[in-house]
N, C-alpha and C. Protein backbone atom coordinates (compact mmCIF):
# COMPACT_ATOMS: atom_id res chain seq x y z
N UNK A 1 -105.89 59.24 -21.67
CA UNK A 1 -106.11 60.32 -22.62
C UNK A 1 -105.44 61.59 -22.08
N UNK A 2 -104.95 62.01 -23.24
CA UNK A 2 -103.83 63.71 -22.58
C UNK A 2 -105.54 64.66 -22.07
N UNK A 3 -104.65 65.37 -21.01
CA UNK A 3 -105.65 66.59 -20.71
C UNK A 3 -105.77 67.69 -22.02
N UNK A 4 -106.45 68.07 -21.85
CA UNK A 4 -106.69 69.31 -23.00
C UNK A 4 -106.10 70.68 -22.23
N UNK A 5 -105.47 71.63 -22.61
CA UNK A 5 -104.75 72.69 -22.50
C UNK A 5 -104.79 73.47 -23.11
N UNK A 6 -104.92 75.29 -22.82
CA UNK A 6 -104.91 76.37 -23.41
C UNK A 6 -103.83 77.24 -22.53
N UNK A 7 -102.99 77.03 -22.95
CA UNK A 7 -102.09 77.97 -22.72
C UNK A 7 -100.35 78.08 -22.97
N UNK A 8 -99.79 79.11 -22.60
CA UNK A 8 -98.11 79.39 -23.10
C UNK A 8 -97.02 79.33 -22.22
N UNK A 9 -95.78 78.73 -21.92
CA UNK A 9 -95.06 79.33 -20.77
C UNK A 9 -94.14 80.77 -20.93
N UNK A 10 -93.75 80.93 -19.98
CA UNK A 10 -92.52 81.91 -20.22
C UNK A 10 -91.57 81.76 -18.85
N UNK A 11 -89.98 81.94 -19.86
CA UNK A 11 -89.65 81.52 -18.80
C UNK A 11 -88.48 82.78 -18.08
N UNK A 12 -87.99 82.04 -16.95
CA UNK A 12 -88.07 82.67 -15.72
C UNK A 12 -86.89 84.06 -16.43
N UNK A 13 -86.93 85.40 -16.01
CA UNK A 13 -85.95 86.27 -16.73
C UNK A 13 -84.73 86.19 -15.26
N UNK A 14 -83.34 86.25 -15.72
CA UNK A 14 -82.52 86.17 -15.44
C UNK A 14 -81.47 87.08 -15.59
N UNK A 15 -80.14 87.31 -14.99
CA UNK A 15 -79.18 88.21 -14.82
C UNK A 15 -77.94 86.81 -15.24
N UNK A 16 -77.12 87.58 -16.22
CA UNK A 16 -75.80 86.79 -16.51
C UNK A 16 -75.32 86.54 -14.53
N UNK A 17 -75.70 87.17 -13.61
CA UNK A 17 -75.03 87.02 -12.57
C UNK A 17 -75.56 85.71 -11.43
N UNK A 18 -76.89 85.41 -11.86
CA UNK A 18 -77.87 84.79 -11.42
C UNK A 18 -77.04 82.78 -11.55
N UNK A 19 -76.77 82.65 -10.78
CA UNK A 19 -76.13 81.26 -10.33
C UNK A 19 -76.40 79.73 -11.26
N UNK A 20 -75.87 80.00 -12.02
CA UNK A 20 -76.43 78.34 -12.74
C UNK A 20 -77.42 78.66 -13.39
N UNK A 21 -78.43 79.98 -13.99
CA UNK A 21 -78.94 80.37 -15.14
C UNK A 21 -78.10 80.89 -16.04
N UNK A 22 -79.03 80.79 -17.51
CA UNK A 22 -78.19 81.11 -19.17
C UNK A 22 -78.87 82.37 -19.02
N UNK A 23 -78.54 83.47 -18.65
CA UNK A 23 -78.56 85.02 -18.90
C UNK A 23 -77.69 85.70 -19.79
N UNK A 24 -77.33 84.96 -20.64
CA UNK A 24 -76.51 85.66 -21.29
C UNK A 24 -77.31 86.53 -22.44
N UNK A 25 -76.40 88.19 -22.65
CA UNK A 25 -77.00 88.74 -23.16
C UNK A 25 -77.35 89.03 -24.62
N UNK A 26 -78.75 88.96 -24.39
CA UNK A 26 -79.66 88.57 -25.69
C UNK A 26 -80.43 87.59 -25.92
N UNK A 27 -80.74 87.04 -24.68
CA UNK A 27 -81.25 86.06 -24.92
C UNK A 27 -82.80 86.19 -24.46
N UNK A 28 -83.99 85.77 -24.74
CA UNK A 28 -85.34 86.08 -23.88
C UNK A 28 -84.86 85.98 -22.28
N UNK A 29 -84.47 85.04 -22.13
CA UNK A 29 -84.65 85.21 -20.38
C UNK A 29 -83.94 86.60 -20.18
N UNK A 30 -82.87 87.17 -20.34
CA UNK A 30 -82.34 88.40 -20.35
C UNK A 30 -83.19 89.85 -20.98
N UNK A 31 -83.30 89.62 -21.77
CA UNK A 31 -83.95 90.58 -22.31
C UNK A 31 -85.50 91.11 -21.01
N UNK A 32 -85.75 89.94 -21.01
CA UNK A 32 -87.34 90.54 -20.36
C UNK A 32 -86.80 91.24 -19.09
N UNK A 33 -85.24 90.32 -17.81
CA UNK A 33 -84.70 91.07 -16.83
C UNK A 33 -84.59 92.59 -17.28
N UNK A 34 -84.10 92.78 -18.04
CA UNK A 34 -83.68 94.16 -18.55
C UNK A 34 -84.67 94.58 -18.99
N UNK A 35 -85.72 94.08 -19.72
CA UNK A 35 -87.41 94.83 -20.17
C UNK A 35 -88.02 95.69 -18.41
N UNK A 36 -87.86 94.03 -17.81
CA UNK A 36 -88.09 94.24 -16.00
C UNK A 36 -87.78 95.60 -15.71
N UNK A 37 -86.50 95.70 -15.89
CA UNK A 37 -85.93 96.53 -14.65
C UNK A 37 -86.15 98.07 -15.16
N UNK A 38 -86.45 98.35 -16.28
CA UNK A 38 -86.47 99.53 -17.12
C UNK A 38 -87.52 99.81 -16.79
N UNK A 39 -88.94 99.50 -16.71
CA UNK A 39 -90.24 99.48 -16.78
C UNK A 39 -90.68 99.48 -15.16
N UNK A 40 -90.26 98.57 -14.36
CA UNK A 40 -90.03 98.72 -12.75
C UNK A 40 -88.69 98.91 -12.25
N UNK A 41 -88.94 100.33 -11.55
CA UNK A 41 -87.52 100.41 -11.01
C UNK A 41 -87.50 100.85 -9.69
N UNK A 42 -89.31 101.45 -9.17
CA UNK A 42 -89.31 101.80 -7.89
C UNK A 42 -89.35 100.36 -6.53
N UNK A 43 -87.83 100.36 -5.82
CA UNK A 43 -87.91 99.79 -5.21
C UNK A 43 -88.47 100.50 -3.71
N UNK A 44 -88.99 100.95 -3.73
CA UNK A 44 -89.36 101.59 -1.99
C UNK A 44 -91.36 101.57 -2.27
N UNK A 45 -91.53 101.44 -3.81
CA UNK A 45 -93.19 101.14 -3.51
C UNK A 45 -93.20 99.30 -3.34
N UNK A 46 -92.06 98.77 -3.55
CA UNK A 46 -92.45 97.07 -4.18
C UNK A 46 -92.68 96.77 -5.04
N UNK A 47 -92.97 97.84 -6.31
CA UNK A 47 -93.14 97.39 -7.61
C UNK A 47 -92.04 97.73 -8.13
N UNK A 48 -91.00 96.45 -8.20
CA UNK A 48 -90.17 96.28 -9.04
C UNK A 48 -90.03 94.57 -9.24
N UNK A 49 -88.58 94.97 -10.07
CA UNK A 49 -88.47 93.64 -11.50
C UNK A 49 -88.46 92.57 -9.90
N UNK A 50 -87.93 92.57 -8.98
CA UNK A 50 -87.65 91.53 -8.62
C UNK A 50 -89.28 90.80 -7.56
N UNK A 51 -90.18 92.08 -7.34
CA UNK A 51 -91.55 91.25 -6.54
C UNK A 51 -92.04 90.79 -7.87
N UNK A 52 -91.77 90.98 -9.35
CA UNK A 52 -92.73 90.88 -10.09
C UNK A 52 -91.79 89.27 -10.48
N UNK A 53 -90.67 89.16 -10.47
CA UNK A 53 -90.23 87.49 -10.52
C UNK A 53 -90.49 86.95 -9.32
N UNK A 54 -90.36 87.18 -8.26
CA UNK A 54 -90.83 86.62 -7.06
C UNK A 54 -92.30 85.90 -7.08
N UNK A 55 -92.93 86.80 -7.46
CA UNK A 55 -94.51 86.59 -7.65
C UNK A 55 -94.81 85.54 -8.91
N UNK A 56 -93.88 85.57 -9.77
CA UNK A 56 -94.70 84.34 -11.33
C UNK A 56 -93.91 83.22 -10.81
N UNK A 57 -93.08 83.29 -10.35
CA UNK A 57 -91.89 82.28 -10.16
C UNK A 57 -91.47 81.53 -8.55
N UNK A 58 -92.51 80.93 -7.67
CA UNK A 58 -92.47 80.77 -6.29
C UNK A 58 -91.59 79.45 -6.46
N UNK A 59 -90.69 79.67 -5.35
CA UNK A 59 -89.76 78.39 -4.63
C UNK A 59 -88.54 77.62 -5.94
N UNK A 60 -88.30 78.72 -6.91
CA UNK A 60 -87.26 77.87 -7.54
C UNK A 60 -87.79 77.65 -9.13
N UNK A 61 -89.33 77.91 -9.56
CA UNK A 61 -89.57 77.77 -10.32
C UNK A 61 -88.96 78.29 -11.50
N UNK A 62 -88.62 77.79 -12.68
CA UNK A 62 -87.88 78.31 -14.05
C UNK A 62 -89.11 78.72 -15.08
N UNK A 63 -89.78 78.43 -15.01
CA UNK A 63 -90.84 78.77 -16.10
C UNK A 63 -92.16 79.26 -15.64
N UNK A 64 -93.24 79.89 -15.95
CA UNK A 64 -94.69 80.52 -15.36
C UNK A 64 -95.57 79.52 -16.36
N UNK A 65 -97.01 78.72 -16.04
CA UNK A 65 -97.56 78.11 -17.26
C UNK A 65 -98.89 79.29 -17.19
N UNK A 66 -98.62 80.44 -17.75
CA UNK A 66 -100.17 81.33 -18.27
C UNK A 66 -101.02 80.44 -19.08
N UNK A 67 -102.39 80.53 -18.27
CA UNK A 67 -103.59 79.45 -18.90
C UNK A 67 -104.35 80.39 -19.33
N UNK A 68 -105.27 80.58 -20.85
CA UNK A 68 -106.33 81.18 -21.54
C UNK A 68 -107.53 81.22 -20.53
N UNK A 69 -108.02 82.11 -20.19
CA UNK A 69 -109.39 82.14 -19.82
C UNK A 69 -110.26 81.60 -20.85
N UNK A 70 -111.71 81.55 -20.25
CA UNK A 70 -112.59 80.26 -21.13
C UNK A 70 -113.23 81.54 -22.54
N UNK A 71 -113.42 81.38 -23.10
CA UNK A 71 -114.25 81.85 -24.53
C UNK A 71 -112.94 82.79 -25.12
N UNK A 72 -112.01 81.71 -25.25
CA UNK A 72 -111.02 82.91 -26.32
C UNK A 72 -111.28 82.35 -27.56
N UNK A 73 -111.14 83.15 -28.79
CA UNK A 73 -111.44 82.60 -29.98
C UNK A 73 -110.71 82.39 -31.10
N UNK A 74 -111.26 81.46 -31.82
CA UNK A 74 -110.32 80.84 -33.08
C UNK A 74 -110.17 80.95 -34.75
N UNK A 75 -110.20 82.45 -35.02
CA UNK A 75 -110.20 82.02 -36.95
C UNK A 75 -109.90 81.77 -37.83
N UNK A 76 -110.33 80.89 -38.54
CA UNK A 76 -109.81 80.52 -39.80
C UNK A 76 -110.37 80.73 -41.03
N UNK A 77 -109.53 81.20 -41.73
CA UNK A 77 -109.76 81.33 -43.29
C UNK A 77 -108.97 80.94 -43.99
N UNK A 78 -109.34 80.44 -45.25
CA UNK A 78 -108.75 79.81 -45.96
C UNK A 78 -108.49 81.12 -47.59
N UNK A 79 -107.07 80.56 -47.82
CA UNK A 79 -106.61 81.72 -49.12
C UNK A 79 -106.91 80.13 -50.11
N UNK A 80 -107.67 80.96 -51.17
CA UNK A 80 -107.88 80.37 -52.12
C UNK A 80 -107.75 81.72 -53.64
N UNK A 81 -107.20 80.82 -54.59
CA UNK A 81 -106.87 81.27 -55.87
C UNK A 81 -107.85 81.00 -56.86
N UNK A 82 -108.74 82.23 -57.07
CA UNK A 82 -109.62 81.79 -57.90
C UNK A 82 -109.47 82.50 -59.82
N UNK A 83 -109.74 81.96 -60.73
CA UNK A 83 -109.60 82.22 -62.12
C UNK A 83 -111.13 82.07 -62.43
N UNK A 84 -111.38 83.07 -62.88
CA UNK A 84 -112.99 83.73 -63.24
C UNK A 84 -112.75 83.68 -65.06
N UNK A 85 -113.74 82.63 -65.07
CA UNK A 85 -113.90 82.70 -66.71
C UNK A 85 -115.68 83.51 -67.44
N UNK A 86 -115.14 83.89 -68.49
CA UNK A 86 -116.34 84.49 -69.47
C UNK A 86 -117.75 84.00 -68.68
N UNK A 87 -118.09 83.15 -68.93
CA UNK A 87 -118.71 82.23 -68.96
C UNK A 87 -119.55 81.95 -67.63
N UNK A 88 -118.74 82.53 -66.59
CA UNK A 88 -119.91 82.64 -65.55
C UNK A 88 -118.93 81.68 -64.26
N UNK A 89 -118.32 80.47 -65.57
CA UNK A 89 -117.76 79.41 -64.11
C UNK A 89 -116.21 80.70 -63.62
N UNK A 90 -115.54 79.61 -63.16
CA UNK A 90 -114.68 80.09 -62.35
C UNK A 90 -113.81 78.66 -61.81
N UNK A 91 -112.48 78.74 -61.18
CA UNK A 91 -111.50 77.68 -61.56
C UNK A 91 -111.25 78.11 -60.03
N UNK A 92 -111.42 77.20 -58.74
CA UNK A 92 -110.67 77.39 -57.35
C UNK A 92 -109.80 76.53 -57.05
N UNK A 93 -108.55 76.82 -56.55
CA UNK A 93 -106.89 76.07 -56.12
C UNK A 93 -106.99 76.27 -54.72
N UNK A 94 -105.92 75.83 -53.62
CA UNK A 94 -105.78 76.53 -52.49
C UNK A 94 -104.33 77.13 -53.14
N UNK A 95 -103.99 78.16 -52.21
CA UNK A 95 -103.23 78.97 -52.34
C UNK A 95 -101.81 78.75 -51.45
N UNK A 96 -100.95 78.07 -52.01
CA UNK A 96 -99.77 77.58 -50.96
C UNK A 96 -99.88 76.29 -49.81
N UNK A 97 -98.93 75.64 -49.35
CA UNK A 97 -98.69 74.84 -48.65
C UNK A 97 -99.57 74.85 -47.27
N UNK A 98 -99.19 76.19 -46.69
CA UNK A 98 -100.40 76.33 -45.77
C UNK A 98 -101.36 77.54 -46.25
N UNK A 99 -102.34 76.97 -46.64
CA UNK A 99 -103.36 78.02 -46.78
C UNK A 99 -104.40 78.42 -46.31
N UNK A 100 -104.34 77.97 -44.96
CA UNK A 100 -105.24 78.54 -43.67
C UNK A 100 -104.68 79.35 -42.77
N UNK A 101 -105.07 80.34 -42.99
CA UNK A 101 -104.74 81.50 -41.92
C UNK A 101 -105.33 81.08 -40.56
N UNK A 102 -104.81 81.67 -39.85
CA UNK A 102 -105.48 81.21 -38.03
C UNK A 102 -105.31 82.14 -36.94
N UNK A 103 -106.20 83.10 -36.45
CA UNK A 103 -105.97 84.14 -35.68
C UNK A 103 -106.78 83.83 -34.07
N UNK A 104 -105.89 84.15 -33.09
CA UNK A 104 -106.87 83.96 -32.21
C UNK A 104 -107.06 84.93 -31.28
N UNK A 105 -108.00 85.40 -30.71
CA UNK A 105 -107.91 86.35 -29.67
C UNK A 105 -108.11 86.14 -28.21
N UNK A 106 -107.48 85.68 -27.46
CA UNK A 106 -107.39 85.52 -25.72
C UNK A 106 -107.33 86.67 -25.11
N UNK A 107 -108.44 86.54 -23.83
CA UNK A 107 -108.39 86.69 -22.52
C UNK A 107 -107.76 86.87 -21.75
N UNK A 108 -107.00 87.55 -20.45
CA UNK A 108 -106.19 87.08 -19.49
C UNK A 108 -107.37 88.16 -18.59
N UNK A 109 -108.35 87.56 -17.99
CA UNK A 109 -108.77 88.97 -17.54
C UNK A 109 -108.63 88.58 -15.47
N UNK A 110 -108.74 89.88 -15.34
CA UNK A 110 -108.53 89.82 -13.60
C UNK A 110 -107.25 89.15 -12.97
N UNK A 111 -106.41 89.17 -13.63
CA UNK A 111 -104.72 88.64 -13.11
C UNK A 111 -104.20 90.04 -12.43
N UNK A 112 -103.97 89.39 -11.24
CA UNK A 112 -102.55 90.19 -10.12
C UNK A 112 -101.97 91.15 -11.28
N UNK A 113 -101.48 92.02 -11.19
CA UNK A 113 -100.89 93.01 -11.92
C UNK A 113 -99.00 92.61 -11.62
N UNK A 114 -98.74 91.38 -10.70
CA UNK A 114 -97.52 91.42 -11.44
C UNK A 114 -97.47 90.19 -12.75
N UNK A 115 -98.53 89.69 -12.39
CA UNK A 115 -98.71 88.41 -13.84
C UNK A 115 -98.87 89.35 -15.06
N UNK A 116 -99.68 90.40 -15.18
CA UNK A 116 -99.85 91.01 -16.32
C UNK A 116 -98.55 91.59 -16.82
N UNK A 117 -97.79 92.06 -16.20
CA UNK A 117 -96.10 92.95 -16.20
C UNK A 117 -95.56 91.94 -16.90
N UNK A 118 -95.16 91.05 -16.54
CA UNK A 118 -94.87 89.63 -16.78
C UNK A 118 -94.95 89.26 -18.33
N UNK A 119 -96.42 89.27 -18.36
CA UNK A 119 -96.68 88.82 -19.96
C UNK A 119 -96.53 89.90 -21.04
N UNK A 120 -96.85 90.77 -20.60
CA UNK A 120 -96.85 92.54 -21.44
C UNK A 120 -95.10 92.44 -21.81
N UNK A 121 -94.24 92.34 -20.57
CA UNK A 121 -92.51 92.06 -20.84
C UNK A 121 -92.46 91.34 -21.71
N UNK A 122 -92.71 89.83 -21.74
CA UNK A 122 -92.66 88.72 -22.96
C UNK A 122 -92.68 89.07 -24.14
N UNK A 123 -93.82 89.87 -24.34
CA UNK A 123 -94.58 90.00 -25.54
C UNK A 123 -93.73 90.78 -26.17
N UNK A 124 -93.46 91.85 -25.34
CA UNK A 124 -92.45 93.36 -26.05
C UNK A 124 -91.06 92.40 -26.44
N UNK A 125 -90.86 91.73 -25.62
CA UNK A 125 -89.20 91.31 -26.00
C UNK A 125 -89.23 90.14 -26.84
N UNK A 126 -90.22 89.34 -26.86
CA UNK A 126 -90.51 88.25 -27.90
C UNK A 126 -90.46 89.04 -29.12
N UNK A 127 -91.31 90.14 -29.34
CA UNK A 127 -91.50 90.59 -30.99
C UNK A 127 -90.20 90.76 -31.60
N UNK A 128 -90.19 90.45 -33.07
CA UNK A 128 -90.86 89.69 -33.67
C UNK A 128 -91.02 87.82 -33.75
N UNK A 129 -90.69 87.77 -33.14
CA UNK A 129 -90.07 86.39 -32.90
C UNK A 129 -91.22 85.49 -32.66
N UNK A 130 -91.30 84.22 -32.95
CA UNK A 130 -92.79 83.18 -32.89
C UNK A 130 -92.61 83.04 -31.28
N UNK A 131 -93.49 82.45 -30.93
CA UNK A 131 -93.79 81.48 -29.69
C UNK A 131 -94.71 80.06 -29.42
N UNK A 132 -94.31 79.35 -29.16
CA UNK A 132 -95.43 78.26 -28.57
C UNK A 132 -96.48 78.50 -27.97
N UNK A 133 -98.00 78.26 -28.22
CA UNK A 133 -98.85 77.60 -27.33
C UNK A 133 -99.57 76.44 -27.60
N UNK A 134 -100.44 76.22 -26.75
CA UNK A 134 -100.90 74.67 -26.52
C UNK A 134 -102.05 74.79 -26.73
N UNK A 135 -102.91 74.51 -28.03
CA UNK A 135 -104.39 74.57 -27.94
C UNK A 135 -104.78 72.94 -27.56
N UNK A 136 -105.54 72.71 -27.16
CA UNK A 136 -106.18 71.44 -26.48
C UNK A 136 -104.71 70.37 -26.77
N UNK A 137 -104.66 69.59 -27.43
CA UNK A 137 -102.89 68.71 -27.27
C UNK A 137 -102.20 69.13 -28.54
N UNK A 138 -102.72 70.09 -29.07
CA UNK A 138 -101.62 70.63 -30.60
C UNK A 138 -101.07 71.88 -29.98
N UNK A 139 -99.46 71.62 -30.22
CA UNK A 139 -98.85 72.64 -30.40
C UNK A 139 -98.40 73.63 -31.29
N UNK A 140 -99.04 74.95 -31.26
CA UNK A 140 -98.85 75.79 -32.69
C UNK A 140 -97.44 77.04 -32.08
N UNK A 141 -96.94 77.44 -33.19
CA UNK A 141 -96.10 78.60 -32.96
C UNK A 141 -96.94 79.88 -33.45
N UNK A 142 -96.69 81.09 -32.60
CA UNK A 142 -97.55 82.07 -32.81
C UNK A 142 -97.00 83.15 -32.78
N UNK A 143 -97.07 84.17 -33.69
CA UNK A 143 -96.76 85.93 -33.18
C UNK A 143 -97.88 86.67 -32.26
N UNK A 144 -97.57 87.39 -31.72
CA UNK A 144 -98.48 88.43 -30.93
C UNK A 144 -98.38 89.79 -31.98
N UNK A 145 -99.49 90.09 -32.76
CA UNK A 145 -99.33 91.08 -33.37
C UNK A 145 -99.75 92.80 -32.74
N UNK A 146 -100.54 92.40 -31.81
CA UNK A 146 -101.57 93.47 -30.92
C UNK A 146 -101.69 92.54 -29.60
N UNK A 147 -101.75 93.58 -28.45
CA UNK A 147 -102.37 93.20 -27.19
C UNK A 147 -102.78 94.37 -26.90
N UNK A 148 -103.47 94.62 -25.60
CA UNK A 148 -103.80 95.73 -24.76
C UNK A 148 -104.04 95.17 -23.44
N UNK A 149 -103.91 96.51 -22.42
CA UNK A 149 -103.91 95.86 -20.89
C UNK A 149 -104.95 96.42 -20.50
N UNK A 150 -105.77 96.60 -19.74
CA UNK A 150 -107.05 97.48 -19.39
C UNK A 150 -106.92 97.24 -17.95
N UNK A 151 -106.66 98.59 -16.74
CA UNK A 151 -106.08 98.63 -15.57
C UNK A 151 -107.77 98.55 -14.71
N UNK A 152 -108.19 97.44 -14.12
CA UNK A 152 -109.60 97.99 -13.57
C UNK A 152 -108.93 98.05 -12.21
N UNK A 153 -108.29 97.82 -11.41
CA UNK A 153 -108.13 98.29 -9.88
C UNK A 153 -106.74 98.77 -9.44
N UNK A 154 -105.79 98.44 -8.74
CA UNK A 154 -104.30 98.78 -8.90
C UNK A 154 -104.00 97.60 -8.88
N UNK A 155 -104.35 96.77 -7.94
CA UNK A 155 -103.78 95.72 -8.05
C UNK A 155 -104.11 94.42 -8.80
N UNK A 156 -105.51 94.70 -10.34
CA UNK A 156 -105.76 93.75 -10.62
C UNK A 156 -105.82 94.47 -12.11
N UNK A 157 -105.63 93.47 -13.11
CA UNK A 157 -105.79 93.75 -14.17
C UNK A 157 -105.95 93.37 -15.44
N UNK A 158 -106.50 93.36 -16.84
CA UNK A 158 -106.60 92.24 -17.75
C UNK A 158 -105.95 92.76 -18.95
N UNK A 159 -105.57 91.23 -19.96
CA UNK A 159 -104.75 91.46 -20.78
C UNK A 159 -105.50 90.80 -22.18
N UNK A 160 -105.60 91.76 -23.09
CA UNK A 160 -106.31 90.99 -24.35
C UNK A 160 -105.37 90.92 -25.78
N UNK A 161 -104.96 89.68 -25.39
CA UNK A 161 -103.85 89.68 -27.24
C UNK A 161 -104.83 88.91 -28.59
N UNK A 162 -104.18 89.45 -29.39
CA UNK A 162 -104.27 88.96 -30.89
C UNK A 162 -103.24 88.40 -31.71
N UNK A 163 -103.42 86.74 -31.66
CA UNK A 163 -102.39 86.09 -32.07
C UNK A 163 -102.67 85.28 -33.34
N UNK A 164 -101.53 85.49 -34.36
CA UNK A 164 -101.21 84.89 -35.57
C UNK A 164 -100.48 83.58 -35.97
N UNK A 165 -101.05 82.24 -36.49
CA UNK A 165 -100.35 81.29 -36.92
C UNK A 165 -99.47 81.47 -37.72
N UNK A 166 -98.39 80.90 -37.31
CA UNK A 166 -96.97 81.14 -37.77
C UNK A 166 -96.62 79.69 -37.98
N UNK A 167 -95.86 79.73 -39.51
CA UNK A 167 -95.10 78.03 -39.66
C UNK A 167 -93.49 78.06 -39.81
């Protein structure tokens, strides 16, 4: 039986100069380098683009797998078309091909603050654009419409998004 899974990858950001990676420009892996380097640029504290790939990405790794913390949540509603007659009844359809909306809101709380950099980059350079995640063995595509980061120490910190089913 497959394991059950909550979570998204992202993958590793790169420089067109970077050896046998696709950095070419415009692409997510590029974009987030360049999100990186704009956003961290002090190299004499250590917080820059390159401890913060160092840190998601140990020994060669191409991709990060970010896992949901436990109680993130799932809604659904359904669009339905309703025709209201005289009479009291009323006539219900569903409304389009997919007519379940699906919103979810995750967790990332108490992650290293270069994991949070990391995903906050994604997110900015993903929009508008869908993404994959993995709810238990279904894979859905999703927008990030809202997140927020909430800083509790320097070096630790949590991330709360609000994500939309996308077909």
């Amino acid at each position: 039986m497959a394991k059950r899974a909550f979570s998204f990858t992202i993958p590793k950001p790169v420089t067109s100069t970077t050896a046998g990676q696709p950095g070419v420009a415009g692409t997510p892996e590029r974009l987030m380098y360049d999100d990186l380097g704009t956003k961290y640029f002090d190299a004499d504290s250590g917080e820059n683009r390159d401890a913060i790939i160092a840190y998601n990405f140990p020994s060669g790794a191409t991709t990060a797998e970010i896992k949901f913390d436990r109680g993130f949540s799932r809604t659904r509603e359904q669009r339905v078309l309703v025709a209201n007659f005289g009479d009291g009844y009323e006539q219900r359809v569903r409304d389009g091909l997919n007519h379940i909306t699906e919103k979810f809101t995750v967790n990332l709380a108490n992650r290293r603050w270069e994991e949070i950099a990391l995903i906050s980059s994604f997110l900015d350079t993903k929009t508008p654009q869908s993404f994959s995640i993995i709810l238990e063995r279904e894979t859905l595509k999703v927008v990030c419409d809202t997140y927020s980061v909430n800083i509790g120490h320097d070096d630790v910190q949590s991330l709360s998004m609000e994500l939309r089913r996308v077909y």
